[in-house]
Protein backbone atom coordinates (compact mmCIF):
# COMPACT_ATOMS: atom_id res chain seq x y z
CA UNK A 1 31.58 65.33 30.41
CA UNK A 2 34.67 63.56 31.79
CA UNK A 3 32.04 60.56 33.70
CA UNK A 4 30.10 60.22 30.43
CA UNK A 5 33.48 59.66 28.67
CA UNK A 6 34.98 57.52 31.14
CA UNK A 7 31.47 55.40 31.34
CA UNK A 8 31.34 54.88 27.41
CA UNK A 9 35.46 54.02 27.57
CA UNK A 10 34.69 51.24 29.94
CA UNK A 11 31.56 50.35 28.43
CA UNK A 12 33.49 49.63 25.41
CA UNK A 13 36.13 48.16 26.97
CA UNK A 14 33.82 45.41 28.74
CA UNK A 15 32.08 44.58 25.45
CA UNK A 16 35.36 44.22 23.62
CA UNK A 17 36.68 41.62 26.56
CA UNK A 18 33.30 40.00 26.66
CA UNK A 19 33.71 39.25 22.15
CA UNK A 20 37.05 38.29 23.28
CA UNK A 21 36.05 35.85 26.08
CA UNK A 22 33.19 34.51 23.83
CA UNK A 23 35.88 33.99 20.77
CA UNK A 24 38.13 32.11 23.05
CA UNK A 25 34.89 29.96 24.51
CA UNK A 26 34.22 29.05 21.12
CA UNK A 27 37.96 28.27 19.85
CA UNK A 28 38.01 26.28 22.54
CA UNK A 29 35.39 24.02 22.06
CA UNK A 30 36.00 23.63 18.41
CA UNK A 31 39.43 22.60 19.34
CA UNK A 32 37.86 19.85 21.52
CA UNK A 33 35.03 19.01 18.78
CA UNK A 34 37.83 18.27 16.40
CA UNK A 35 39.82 16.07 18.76
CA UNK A 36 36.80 14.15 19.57
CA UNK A 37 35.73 14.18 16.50
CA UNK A 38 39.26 12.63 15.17
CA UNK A 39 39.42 10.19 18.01
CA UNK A 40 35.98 9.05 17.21
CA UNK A 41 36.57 8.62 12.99
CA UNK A 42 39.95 6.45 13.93
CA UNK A 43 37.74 3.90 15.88
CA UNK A 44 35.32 3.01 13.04
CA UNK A 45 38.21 2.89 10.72
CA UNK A 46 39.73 0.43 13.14
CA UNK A 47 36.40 -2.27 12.42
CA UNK A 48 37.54 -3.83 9.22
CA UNK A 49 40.29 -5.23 10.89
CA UNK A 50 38.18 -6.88 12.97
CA UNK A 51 37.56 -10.60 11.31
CA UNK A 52 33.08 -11.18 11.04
CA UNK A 53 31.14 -14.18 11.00
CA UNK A 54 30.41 -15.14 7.45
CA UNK A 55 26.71 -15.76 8.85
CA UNK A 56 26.51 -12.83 10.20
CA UNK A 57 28.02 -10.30 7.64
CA UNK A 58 26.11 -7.03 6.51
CA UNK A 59 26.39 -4.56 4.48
CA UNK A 60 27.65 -1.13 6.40
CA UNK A 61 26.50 0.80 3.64
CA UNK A 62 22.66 0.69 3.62
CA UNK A 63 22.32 -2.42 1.40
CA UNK A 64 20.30 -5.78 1.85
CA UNK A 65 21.41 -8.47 4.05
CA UNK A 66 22.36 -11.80 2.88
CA UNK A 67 22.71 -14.07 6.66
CA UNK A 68 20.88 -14.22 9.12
CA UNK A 69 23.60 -12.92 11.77
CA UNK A 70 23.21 -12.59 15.31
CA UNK A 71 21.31 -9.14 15.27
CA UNK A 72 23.58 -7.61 17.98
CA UNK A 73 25.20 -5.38 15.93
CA UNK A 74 28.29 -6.01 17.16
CA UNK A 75 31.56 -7.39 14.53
CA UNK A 76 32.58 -10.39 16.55
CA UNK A 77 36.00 -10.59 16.78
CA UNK A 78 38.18 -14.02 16.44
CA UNK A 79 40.76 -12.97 18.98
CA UNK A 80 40.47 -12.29 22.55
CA UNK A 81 42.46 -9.22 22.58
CA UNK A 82 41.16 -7.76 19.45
CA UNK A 83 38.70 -4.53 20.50
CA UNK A 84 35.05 -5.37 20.14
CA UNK A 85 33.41 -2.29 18.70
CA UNK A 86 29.23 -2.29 19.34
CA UNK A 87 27.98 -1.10 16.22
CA UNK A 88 24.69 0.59 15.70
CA UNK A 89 23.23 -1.00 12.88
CA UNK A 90 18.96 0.16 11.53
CA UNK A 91 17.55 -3.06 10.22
CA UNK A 92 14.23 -2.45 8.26
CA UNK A 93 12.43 -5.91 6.32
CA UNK A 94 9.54 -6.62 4.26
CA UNK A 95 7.93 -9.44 3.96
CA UNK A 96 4.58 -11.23 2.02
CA UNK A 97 2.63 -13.90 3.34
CA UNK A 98 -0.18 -16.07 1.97
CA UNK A 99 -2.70 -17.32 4.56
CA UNK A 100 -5.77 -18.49 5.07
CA UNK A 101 -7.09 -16.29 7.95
CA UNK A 102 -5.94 -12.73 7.87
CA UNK A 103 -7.26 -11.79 11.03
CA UNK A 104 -6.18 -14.78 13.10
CA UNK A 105 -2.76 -14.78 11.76
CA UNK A 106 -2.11 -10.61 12.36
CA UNK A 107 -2.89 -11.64 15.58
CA UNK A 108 -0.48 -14.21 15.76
CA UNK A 109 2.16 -12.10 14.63
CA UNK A 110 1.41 -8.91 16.64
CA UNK A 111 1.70 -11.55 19.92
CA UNK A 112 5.68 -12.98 18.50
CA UNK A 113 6.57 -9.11 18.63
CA UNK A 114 4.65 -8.26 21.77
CA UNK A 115 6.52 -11.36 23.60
CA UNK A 116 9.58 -10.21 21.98
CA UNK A 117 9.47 -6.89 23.69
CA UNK A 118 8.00 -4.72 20.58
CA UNK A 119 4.99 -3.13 19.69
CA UNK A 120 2.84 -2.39 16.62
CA UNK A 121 3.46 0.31 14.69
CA UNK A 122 0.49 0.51 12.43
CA UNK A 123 -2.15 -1.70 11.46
CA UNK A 124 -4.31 -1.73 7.95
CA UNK A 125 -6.86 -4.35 7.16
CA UNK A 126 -9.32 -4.28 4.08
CA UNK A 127 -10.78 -6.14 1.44
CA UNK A 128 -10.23 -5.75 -2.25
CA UNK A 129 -11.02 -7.85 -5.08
CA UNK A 130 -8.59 -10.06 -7.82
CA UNK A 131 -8.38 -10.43 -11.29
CA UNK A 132 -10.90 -12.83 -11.11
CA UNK A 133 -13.68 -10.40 -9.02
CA UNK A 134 -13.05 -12.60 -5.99
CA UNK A 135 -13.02 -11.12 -2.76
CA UNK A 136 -10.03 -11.45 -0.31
CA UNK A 137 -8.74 -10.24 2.59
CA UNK A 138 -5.34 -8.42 3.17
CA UNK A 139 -3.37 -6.92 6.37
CA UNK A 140 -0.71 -4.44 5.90
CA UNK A 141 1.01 -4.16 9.85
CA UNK A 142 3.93 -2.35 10.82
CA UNK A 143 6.33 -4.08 13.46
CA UNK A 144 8.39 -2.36 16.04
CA UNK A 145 11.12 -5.56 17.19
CA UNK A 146 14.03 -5.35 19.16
CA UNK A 147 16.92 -5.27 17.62
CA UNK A 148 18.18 -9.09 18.38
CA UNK A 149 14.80 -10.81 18.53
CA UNK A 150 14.60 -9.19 14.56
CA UNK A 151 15.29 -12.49 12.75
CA UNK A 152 13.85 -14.29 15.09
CA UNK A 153 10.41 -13.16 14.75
CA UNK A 154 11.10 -12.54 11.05
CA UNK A 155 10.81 -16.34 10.66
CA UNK A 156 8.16 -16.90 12.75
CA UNK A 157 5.87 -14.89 10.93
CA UNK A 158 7.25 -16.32 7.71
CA UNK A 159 5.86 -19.51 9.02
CA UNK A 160 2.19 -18.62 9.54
CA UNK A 161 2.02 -19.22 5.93
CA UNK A 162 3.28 -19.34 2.34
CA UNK A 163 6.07 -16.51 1.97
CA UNK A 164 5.85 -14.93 -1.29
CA UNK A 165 8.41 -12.02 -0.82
CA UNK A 166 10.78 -11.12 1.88
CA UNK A 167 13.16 -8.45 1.97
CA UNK A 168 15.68 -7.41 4.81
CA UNK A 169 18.15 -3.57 4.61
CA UNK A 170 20.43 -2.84 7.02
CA UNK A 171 22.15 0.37 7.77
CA UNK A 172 25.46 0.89 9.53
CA UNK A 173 25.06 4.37 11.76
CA UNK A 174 28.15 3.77 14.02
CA UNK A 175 29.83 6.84 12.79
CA UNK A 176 27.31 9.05 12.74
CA UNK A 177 26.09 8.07 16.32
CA UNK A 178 29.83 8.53 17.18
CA UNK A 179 29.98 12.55 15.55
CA UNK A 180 26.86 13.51 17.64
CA UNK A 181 28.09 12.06 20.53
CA UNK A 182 31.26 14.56 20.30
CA UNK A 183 29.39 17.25 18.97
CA UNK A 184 26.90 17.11 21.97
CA UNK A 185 29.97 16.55 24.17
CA UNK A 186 31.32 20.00 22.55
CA UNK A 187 27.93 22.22 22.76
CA UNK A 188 27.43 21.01 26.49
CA UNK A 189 30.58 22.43 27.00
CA UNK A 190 29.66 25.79 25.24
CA UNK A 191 26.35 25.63 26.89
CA UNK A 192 28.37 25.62 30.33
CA UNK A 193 30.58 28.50 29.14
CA UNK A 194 27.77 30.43 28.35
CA UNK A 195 25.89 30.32 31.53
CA UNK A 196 29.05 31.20 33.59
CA UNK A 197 29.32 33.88 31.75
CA UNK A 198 25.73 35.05 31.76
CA UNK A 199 26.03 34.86 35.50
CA UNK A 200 29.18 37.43 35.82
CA UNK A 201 27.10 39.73 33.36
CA UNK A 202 27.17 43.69 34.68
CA UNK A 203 25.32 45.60 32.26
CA UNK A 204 21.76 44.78 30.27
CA UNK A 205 23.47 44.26 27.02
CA UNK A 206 25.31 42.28 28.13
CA UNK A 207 23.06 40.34 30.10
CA UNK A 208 20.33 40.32 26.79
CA UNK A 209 23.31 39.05 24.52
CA UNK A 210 24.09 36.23 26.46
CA UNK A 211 20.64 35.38 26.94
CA UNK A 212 20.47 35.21 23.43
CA UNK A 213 23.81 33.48 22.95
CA UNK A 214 22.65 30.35 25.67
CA UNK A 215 19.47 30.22 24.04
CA UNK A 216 21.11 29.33 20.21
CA UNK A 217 23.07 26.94 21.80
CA UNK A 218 20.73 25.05 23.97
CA UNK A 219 18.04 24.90 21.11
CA UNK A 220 21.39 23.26 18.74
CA UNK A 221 22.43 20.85 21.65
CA UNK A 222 18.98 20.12 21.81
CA UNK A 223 18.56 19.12 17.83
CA UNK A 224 21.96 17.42 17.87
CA UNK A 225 20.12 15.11 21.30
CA UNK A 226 17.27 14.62 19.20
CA UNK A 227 18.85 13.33 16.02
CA UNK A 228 21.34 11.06 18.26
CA UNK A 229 18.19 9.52 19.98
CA UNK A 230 16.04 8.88 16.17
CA UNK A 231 19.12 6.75 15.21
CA UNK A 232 19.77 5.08 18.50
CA UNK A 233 15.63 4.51 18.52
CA UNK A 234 15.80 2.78 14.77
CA UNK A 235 18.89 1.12 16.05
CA UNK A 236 17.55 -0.25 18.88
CA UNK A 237 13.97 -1.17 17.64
CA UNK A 238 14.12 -2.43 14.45
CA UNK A 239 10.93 -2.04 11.90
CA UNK A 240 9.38 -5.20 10.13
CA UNK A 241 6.61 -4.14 7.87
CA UNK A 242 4.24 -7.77 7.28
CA UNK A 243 1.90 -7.83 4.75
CA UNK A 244 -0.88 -10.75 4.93
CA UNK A 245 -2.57 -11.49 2.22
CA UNK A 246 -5.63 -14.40 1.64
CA UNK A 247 -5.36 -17.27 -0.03
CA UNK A 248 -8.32 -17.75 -2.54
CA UNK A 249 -8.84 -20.66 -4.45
CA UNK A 250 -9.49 -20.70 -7.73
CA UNK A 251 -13.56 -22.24 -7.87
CA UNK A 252 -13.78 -25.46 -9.23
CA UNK A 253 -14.78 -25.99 -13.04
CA UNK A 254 -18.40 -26.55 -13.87
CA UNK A 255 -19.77 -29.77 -14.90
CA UNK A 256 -20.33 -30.12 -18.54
CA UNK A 257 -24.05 -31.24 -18.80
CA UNK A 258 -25.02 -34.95 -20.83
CA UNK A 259 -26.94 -33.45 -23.88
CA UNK A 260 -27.91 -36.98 -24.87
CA UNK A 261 -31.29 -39.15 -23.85
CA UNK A 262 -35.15 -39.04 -24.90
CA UNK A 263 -35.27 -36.19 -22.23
CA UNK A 264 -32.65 -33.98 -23.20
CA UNK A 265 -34.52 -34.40 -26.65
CA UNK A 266 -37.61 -33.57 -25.08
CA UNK A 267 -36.70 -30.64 -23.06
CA UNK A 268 -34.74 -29.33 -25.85
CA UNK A 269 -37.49 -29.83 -28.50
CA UNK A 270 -40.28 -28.07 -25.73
CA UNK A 271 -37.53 -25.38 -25.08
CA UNK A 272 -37.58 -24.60 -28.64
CA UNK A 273 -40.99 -24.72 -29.42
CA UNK A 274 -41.74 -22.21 -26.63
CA UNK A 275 -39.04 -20.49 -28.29
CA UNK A 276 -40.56 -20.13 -31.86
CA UNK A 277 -44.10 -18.97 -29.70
CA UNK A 278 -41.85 -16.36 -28.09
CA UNK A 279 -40.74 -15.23 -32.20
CA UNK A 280 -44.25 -15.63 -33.44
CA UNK A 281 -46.18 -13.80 -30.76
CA UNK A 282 -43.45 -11.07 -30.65
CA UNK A 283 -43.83 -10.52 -34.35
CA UNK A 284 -47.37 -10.39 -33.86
CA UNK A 285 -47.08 -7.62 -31.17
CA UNK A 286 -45.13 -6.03 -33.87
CA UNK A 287 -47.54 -5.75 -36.66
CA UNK A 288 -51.06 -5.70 -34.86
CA UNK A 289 -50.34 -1.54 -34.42
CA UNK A 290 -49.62 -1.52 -38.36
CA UNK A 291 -52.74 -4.04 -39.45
CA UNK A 292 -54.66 -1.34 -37.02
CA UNK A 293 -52.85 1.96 -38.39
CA UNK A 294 -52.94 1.03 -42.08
CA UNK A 295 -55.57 -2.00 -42.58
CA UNK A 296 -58.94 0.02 -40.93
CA UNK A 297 -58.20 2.92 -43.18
CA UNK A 298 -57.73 1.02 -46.60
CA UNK A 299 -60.59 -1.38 -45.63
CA UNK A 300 -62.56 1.31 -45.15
CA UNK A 301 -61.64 2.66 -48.64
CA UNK A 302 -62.14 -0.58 -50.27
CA UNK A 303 -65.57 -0.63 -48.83
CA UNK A 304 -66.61 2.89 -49.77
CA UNK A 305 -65.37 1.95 -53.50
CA UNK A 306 -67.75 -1.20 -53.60
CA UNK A 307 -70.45 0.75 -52.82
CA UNK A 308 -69.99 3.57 -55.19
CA UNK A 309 -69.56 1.29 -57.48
CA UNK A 310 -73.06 -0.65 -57.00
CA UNK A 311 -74.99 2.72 -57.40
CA UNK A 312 -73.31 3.55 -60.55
CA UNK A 313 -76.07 3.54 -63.03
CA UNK A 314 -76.27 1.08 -66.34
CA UNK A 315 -76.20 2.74 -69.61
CA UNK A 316 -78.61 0.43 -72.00
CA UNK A 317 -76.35 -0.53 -75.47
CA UNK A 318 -78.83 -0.56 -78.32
CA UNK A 319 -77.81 -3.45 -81.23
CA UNK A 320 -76.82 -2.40 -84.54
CA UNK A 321 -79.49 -2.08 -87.12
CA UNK A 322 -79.05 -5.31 -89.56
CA UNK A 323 -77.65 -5.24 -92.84
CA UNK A 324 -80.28 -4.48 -95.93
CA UNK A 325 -80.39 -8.23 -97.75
CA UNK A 326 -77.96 -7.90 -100.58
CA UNK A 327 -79.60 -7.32 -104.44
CA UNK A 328 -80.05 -10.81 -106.32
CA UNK A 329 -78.12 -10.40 -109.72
């Protein structure tokens, strides 16, 4: 009874110092979270003071670009002591183009991003009709460019044709890229921790809790990695979606015809003629079932009442006897 007792004590005893060293891990690397975390919020803060190019301004908060800019995401700084900061900036554009070939011209612009160093995205292409039930052509393609070709190619492609609509967004991720940085920096660290202490494990439960401990913190260093990478991706590669539409004419108006001359007389007057055939023979078809329906039967009847009527015997009207000669006085 004694072992058992003594077993459980230190039992006990090892999983109370193994919460504590796991508590102190964690403090730990909070501590060092926060101070990176700090550090890294001061530098951003630090940008404004940085003096841009008025060409190349942006908006850091997700809104629309007004200059063209360099497209290296980087504030460029008017003194040469003055810290240059490289900011990771997700530029996403728009753009409509009118042109006469569809096909040739998505062509043309999937080569500018392919010599640029991108790659397509997606690629639509269909026909549809206007208000006018004319057929055209249209190509919707989605553009993967690097990051300081962007504008570049953006005008390129606004070249192939008649730009209708163009719009550019850019979105200032510095900071964010900047907080998963330190909190990767921070769960590598408890990642680490864990592991050393997984390998002075003595017992199974032990051994099974820091299995499961390692495990929760590799699969959240390994969502933090993933997020850092999507924004440093759509930092890096910026997307450009072109839409290509066809340029139909309108067709040309009809000639109005010369209804003057002998000729136009003629043809009209033979035109109408045929026309009033057309009524008369229609109107014809018309009644010929009622003459047939109707007419045999009453002519018929009309027929059998002559006839009756020529076999009807004559009754013989005998004169009035004459007047006796009146008396002489």
């Amino acid at each position: 009874m004694a072992t058992v007792r003594r077993q459980r004590a230190l039992a006990a005893f090892g999983a109370t110092g193994l919460a504590l060293t796991l508590a102190l891990a964690g403090c730990g690397a909070d501590s060092a979270e926060n101070a990176s975390t700090s550090s890294a919020g001061e530098a951003p803060a630090a940008a404004p003071a940085v003096p841009q190019d008025a060409g190349g301004a942006q908006d850091s908060s997700g809104g629309g670009t007004t200059g063209k800019g360099d497209g290296t995401g980087a504030a460029p700084g008017s003194g040469g002591g003055a810290p240059v900061i490289n900011r990771d900036v997700i530029y996403t554009g728009s753009v409509t183009v009118r042109v006469t070939d569809v096909d040739a011209q998505a062509e043309a612009a999937i080569r500018l991003t392919e010599v640029a160093g991108g790659f397509v995205g997606a690629d639509a292409r269909s026909t549809d009709v206007n208000y006018a039930n004319t057929p055209y052509e249209k190509a919707t393609i989605t553009l993967r460019i690097p990051r300081d070709a962007f504008y570049d190619v953006l005008g390129k492609i606004s070249a192939l044709g008649e730009q209708e609509s163009r719009k550019i967004d850019a979105q200032d991720v510095t900071e964010e890229v900047v907080d998963l940085d330190s909190r990767i920096a921070s769960q590598r660290a408890q990642v680490e921790s864990a592991r050393k202490l997984l390998a002075q494990a003595k017992s199974l439960n032990d051994l099974v809790s820091l299995e499961n401990e390692l495990a929760r913190r590799q699969a959240e260093l390994a969502s933090l990695e993933a997020k850092r990478d999507r924004l440093k991706d759509l930092a890096a590669l910026s997307t450009l979606t072109v839409e290509l539409v066809q340029d139909t004419a309108p067709p040309p108006p009809a000639e109005e015809p010369d209804d003057r001359g002998f000729l136009v007389g003629l043809r009209n007057g033979w035109d109408s003629f045929l026309t009033f055939g057309a009524v008369v023979l229609t109107v014809v078809g018309v009644l010929l079932p009622w003459a047939i329906g109707v007419g045999v039967p009453v002519l018929a009847l009309v027929l059998l009442w002559r006839r009756l009527r020529r076999r009807r015997p004559v009754v013989a009207v005998n004169a009035a006897p004459a007047a006796p000669p009146a008396s002489a006085p």
